[in-house]
C-alpha atoms as a PDB file:
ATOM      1  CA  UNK A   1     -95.709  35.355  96.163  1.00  0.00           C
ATOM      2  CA  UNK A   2     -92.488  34.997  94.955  1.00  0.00           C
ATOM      3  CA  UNK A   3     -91.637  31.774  95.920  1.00  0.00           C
ATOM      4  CA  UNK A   4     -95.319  30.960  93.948  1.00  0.00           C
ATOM      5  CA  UNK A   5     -93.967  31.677  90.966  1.00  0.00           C
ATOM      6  CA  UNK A   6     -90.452  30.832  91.409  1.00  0.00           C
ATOM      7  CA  UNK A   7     -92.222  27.150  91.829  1.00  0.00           C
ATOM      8  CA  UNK A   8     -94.153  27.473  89.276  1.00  0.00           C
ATOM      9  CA  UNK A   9     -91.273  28.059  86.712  1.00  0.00           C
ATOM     10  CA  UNK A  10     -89.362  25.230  88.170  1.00  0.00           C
ATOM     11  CA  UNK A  11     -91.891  22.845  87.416  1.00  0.00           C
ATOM     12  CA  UNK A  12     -92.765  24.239  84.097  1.00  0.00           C
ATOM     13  CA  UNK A  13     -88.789  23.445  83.198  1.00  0.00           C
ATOM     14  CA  UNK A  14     -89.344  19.691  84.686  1.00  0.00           C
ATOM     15  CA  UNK A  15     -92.297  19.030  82.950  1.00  0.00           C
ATOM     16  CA  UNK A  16     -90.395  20.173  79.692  1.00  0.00           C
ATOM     17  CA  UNK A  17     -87.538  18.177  80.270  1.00  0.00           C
ATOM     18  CA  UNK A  18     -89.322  15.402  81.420  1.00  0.00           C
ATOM     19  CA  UNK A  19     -91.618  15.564  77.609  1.00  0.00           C
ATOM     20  CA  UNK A  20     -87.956  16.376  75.699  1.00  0.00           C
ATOM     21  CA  UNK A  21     -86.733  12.701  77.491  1.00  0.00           C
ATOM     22  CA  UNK A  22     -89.805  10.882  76.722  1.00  0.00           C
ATOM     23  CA  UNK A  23     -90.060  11.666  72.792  1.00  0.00           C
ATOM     24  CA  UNK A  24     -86.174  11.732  72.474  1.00  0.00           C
ATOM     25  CA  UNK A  25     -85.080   8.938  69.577  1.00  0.00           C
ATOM     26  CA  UNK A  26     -83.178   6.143  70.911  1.00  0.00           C
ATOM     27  CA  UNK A  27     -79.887   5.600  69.689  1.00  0.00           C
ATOM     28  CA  UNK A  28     -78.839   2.571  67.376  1.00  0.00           C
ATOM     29  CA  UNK A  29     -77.058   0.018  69.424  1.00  0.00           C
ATOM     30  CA  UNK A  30     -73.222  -0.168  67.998  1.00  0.00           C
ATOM     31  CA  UNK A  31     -71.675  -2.821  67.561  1.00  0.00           C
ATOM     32  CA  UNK A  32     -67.576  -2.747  68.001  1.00  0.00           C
ATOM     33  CA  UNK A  33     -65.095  -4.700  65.604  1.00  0.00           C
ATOM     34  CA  UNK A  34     -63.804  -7.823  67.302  1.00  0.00           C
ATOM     35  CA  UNK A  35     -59.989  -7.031  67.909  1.00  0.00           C
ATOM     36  CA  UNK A  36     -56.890  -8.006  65.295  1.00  0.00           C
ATOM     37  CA  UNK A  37     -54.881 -10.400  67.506  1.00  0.00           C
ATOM     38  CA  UNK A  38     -51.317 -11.338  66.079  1.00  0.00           C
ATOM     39  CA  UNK A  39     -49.921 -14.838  67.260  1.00  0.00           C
ATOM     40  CA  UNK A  40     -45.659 -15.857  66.263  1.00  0.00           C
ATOM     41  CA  UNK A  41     -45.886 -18.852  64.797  1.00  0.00           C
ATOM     42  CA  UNK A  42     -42.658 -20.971  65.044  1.00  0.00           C
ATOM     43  CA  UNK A  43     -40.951 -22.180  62.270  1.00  0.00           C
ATOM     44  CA  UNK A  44     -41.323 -25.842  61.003  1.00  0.00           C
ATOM     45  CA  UNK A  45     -38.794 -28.198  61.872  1.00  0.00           C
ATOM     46  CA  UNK A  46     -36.862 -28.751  59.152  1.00  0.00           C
ATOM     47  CA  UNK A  47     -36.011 -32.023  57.866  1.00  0.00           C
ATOM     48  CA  UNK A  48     -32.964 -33.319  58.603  1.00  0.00           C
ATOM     49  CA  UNK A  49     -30.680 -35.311  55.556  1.00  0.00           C
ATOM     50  CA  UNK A  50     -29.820 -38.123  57.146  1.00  0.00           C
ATOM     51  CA  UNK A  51     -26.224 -38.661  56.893  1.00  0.00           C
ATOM     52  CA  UNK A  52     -25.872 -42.186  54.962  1.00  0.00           C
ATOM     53  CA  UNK A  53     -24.075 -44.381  57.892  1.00  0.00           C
ATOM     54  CA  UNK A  54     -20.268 -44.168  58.017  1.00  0.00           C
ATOM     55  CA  UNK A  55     -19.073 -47.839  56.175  1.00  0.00           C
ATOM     56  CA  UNK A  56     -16.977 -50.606  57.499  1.00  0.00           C
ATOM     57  CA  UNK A  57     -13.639 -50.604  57.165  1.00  0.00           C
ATOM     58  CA  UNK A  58     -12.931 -50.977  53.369  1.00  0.00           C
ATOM     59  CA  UNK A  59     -12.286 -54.285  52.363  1.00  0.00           C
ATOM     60  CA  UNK A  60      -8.033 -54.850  51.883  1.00  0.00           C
ATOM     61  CA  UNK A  61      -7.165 -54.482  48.146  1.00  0.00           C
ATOM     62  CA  UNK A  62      -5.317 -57.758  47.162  1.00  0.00           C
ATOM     63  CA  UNK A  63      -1.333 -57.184  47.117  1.00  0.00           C
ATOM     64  CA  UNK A  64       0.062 -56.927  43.615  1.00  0.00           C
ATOM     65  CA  UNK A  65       1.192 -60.149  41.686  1.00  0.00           C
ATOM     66  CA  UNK A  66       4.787 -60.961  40.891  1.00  0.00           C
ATOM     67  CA  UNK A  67       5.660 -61.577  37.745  1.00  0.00           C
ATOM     68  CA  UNK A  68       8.473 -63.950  37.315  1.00  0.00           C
ATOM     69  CA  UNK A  69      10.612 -63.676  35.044  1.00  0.00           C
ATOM     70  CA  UNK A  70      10.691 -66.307  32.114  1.00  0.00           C
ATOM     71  CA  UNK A  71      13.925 -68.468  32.942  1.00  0.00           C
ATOM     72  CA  UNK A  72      16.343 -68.493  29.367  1.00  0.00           C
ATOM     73  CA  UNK A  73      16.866 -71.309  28.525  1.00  0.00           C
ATOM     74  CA  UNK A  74      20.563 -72.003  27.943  1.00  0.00           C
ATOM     75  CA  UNK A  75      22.411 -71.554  24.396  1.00  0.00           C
ATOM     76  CA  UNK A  76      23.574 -74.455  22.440  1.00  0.00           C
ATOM     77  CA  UNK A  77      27.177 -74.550  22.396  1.00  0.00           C
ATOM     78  CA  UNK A  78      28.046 -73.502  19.321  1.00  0.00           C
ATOM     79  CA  UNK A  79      30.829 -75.171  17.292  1.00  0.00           C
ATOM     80  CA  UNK A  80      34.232 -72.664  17.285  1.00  0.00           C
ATOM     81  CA  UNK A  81      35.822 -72.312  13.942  1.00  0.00           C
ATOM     82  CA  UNK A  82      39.459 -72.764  13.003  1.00  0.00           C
ATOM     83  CA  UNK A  83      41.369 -69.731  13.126  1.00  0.00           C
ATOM     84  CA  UNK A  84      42.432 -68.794   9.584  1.00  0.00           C
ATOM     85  CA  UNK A  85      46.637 -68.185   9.345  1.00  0.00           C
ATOM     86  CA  UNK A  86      47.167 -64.552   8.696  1.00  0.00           C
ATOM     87  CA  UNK A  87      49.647 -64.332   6.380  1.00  0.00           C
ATOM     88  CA  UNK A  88      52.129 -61.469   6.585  1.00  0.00           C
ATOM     89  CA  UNK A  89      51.708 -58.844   4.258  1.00  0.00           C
ATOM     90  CA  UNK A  90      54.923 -57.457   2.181  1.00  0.00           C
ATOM     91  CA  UNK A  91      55.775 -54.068   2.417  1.00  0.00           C
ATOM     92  CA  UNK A  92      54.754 -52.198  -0.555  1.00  0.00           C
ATOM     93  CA  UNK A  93      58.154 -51.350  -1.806  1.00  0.00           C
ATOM     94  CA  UNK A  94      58.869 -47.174  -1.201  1.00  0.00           C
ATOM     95  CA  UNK A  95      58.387 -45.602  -5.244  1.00  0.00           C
ATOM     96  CA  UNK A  96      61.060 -43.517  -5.443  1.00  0.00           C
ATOM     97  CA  UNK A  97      59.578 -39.688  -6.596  1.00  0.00           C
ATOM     98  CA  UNK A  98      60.795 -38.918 -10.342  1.00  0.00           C
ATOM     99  CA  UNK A  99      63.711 -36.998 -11.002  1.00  0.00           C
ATOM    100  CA  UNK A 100      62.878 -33.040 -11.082  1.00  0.00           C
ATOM    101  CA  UNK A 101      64.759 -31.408 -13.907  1.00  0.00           C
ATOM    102  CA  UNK A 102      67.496 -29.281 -13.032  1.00  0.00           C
ATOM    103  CA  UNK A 103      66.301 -25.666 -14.484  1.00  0.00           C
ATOM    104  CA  UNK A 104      69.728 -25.007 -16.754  1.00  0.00           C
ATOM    105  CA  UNK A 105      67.717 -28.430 -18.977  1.00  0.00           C
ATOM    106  CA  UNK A 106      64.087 -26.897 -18.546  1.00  0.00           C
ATOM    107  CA  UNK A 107      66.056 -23.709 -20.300  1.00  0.00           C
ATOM    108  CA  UNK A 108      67.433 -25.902 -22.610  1.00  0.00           C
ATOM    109  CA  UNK A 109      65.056 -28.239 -23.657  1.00  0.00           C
ATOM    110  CA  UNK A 110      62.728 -24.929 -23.893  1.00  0.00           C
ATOM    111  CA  UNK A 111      64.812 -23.609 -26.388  1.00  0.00           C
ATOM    112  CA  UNK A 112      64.684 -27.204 -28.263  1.00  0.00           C
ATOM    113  CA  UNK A 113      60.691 -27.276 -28.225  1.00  0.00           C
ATOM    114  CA  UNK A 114      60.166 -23.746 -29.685  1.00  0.00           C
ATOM    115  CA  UNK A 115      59.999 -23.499 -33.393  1.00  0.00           C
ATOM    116  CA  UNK A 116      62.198 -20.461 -35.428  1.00  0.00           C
ATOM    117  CA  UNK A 117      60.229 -17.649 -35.664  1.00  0.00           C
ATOM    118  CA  UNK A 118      59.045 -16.662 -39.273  1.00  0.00           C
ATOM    119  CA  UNK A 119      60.513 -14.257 -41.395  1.00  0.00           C
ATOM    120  CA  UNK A 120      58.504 -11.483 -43.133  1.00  0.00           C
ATOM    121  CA  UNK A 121      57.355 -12.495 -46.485  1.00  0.00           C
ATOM    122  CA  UNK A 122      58.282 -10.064 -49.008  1.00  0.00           C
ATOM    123  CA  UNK A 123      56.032  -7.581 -51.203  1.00  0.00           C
ATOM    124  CA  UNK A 124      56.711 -10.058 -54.148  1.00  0.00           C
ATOM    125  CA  UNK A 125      55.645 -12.966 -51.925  1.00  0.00           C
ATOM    126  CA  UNK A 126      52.420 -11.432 -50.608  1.00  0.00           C
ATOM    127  CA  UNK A 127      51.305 -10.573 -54.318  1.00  0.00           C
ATOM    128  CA  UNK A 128      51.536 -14.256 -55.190  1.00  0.00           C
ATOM    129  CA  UNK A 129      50.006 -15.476 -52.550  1.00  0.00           C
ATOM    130  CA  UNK A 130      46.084 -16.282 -52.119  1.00  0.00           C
ATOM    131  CA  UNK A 131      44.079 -14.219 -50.161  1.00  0.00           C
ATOM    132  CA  UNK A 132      42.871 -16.156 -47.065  1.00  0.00           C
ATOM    133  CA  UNK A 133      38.973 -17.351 -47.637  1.00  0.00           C
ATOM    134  CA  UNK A 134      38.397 -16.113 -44.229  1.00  0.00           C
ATOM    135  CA  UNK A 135      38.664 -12.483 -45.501  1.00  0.00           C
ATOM    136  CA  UNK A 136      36.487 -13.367 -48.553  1.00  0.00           C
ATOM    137  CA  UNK A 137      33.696 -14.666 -46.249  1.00  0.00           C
ATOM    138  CA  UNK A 138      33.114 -11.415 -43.727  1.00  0.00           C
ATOM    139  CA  UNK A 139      29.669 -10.854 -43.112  1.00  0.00           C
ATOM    140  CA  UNK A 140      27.859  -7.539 -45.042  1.00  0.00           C
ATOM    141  CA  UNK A 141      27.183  -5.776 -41.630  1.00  0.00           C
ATOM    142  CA  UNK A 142      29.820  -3.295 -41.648  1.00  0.00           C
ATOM    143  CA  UNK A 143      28.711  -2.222 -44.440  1.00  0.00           C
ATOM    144  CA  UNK A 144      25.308  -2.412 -43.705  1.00  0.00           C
ATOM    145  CA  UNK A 145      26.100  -0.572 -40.273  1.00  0.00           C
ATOM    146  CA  UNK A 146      28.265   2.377 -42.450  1.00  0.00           C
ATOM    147  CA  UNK A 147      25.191   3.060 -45.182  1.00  0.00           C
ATOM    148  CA  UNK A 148      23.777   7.222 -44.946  1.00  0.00           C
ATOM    149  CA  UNK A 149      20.545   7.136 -43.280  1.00  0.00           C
ATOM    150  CA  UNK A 150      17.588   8.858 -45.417  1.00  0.00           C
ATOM    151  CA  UNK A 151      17.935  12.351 -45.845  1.00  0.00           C
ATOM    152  CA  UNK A 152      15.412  13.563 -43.719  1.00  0.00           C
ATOM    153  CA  UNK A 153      12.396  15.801 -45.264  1.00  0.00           C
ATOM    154  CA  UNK A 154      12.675  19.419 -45.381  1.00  0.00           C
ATOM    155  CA  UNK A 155      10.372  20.955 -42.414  1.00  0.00           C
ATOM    156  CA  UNK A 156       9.149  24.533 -42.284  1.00  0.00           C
ATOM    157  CA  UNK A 157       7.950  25.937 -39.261  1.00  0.00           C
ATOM    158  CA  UNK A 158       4.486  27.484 -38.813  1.00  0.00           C
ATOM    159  CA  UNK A 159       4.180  31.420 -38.880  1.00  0.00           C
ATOM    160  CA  UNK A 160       1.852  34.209 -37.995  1.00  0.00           C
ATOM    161  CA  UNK A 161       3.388  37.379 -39.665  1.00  0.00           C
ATOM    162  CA  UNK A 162       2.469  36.759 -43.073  1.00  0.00           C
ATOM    163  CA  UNK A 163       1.138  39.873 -44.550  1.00  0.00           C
ATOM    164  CA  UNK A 164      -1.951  38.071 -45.858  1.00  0.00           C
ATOM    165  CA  UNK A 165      -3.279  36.878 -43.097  1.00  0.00           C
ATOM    166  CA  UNK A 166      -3.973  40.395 -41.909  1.00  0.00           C
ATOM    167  CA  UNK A 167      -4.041  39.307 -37.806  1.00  0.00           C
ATOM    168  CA  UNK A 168      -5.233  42.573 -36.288  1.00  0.00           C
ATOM    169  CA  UNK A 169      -3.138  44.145 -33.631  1.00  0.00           C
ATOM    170  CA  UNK A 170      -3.944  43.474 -29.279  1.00  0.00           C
ATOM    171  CA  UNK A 171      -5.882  46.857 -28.213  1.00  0.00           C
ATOM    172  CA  UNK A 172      -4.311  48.746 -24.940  1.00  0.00           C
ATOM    173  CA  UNK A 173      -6.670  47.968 -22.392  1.00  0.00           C
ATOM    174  CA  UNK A 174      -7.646  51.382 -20.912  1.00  0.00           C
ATOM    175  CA  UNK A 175      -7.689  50.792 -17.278  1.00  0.00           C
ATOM    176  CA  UNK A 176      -3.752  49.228 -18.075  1.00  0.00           C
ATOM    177  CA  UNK A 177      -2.809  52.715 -20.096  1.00  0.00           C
ATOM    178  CA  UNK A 178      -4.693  54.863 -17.237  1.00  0.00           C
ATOM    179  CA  UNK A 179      -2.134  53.139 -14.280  1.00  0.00           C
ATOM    180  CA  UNK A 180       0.627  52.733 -16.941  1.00  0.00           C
ATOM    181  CA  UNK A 181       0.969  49.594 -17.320  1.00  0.00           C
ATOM    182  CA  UNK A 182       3.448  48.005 -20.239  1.00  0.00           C
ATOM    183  CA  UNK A 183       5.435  44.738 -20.873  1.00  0.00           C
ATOM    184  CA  UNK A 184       6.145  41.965 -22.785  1.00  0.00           C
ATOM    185  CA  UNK A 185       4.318  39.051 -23.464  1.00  0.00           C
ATOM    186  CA  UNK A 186       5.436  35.857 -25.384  1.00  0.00           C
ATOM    187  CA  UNK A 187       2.062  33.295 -25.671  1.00  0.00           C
ATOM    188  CA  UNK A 188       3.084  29.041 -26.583  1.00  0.00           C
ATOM    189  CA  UNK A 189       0.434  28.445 -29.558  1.00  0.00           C
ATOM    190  CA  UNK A 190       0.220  25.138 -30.983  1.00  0.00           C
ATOM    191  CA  UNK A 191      -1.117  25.334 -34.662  1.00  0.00           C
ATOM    192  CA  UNK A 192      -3.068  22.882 -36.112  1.00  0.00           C
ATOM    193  CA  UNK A 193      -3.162  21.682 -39.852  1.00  0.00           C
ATOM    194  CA  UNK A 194      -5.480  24.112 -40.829  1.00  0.00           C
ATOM    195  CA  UNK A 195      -3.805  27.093 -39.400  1.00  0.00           C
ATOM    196  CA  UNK A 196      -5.732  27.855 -36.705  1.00  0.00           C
ATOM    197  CA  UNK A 197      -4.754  28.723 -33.066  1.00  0.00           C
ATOM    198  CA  UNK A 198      -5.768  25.245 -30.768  1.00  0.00           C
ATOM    199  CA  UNK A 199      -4.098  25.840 -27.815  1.00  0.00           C
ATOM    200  CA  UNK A 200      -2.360  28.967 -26.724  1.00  0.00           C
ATOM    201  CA  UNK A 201      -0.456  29.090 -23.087  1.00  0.00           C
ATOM    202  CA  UNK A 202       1.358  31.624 -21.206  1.00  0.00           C
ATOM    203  CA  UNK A 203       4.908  31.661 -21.486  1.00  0.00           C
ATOM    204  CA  UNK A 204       5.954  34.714 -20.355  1.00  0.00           C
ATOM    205  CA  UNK A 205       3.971  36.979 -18.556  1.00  0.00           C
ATOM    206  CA  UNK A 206       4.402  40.850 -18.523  1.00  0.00           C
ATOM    207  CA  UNK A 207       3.191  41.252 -15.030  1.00  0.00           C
ATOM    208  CA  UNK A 208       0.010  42.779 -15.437  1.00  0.00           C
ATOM    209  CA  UNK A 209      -3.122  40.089 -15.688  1.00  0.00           C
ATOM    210  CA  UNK A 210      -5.208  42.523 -18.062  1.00  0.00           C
ATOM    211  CA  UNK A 211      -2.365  42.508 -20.381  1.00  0.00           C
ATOM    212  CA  UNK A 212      -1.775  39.023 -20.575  1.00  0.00           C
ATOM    213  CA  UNK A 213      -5.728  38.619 -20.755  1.00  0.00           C
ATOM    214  CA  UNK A 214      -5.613  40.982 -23.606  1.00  0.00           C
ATOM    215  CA  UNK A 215      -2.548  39.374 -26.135  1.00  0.00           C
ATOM    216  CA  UNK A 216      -4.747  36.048 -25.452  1.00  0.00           C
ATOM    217  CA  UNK A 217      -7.836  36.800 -26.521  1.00  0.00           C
ATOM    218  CA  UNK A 218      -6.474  39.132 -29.632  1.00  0.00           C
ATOM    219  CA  UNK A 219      -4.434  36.180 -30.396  1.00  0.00           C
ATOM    220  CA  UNK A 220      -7.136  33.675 -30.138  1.00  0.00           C
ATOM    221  CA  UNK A 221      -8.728  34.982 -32.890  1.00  0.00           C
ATOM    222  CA  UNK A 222      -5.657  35.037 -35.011  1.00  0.00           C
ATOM    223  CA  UNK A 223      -4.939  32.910 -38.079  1.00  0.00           C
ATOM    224  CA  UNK A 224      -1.625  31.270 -38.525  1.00  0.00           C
ATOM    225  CA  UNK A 225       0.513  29.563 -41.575  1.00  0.00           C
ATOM    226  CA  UNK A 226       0.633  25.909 -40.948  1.00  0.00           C
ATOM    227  CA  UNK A 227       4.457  24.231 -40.744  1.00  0.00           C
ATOM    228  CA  UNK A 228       4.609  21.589 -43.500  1.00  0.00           C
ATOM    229  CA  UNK A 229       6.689  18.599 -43.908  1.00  0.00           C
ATOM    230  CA  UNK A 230       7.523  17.231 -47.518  1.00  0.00           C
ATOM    231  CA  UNK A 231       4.832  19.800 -48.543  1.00  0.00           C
ATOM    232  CA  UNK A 232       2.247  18.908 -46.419  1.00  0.00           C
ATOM    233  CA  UNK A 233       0.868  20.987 -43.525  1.00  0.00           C
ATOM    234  CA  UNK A 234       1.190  19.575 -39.954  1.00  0.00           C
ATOM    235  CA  UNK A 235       0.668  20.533 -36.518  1.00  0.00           C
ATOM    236  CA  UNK A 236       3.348  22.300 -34.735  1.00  0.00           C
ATOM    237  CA  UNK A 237       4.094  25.203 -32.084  1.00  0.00           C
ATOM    238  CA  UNK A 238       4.851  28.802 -31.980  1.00  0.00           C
ATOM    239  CA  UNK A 239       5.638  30.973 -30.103  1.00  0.00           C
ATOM    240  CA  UNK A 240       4.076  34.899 -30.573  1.00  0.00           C
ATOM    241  CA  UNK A 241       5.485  37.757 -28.718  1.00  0.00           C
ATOM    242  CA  UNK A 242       3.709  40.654 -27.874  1.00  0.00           C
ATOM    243  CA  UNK A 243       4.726  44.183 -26.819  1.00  0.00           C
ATOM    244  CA  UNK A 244       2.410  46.298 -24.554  1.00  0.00           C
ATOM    245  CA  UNK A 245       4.341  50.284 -24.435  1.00  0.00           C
ATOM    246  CA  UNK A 246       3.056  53.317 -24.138  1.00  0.00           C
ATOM    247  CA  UNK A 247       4.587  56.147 -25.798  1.00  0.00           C
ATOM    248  CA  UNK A 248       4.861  59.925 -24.671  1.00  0.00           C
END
């Protein structure tokens, strides 16, 4: 019984295999590449510069000319002159130098050239006689030269006390009276025609900046006397002091 069905299961396996074969789908057919081959090609033969044929033996250069020389032709034979008679020549007779002056006659004839010396004239003489027209023709210019120059005009110089002009004294700057500062001040103004301060410069400083800040602007606003010249006002400079001090 067993092997029964044990058979029967075996076949039942082969008939399914044998139906899976029969309806399996055939396979397309593939086709392979055809294969890369690689061949070494050899090079091409090169073409070869044909060496131009070696010449003949160069052809002998021709051996350099001669050149003769041109033959002189001979010098006519020229007539000789007479020889000229050479007289002799004299000898030039020796000039004898001239006598040199002993010096006792140089002395003496010295004495013989020079004329007497002239007396003095006298007072009497000098009256009477003309004055020279030399003397009487001498230029001006000495006197010209010795003339007074023009008295020069009278200048005044400017001035700033003048009771009129009422110039108000410089305040103490607090701050400078608080540390105790004090000194002197002199300010360079240069007055115009019209009396008025134009430029003002520091001449002497006290050593304290708000006291030399303070005489400038208390100055600035000052009016001044112009200087004059001949009467007329002109522009000038001045100096102003000023005294910063406190007292007890």
């Amino acid at each position: 019984m067993r092997l029964l069905t044990f058979a029967g299961v075996t076949l039942v396996h082969l008939l399914g295999l044998a139906w899976v074969f029969a309806h399996a789908p055939e396979r397309p057919s593939t086709t392979e590449p055809p294969p890369i081959t690689v061949q070494l090609l050899a090079p091409p033969p090169t073409n070869a510069t044909a060496t131009p044929p070696l010449s003949a033996d160069p052809a002998p250069r021709p051996a350099p000319r001669r050149l003769e020389k041109p033959i002189a032709a001979p010098k006519p034979d020229q007539p000789r002159q007479p020889k000229r008679a050479v007289r002799p020549v004299r000898k030039a007779e020796a000039t004898k130098p001239p006598a040199v002056p002993r010096a006792d006659e140089l002395a003496v004839a010295a004495s013989a050239v020079q004329e007497p010396a002239a007396e003095p004239a006298q007072p009497s003489d000098l009256a009477d006689a003309p004055a020279p027209a030399a003397q009487t023709a001498e230029p001006r210019t000495a006197s010209q030269a010795a003339a007074p120059p023009a008295a020069r005009e009278s200048e005044t110089p400017a001035r700033f006390d003048a009771a009129y002009l009422r110039n108000p004294a410089p305040r103490y700057p607090p701050l400078a009276r608080r540390l105790g500062e004090q000194g002197r001040i002199i300010l360079r103004v240069r007055v115009d025609s019209a009396g008025n301060p134009a430029t003002i410069e520091l001449f002497e400083s006290s050593g304290s900046a708000r006291l030399d800040a303070a005489a400038r602007q208390t100055v600035a606003g000052w009016r001044f006397v112009p200087a004059r010249r001949g009467g007329k006002p002109i522009e000038s400079w001045v100096q102003v002091p000023i005294i910063f001090k406190l007292e007890n």
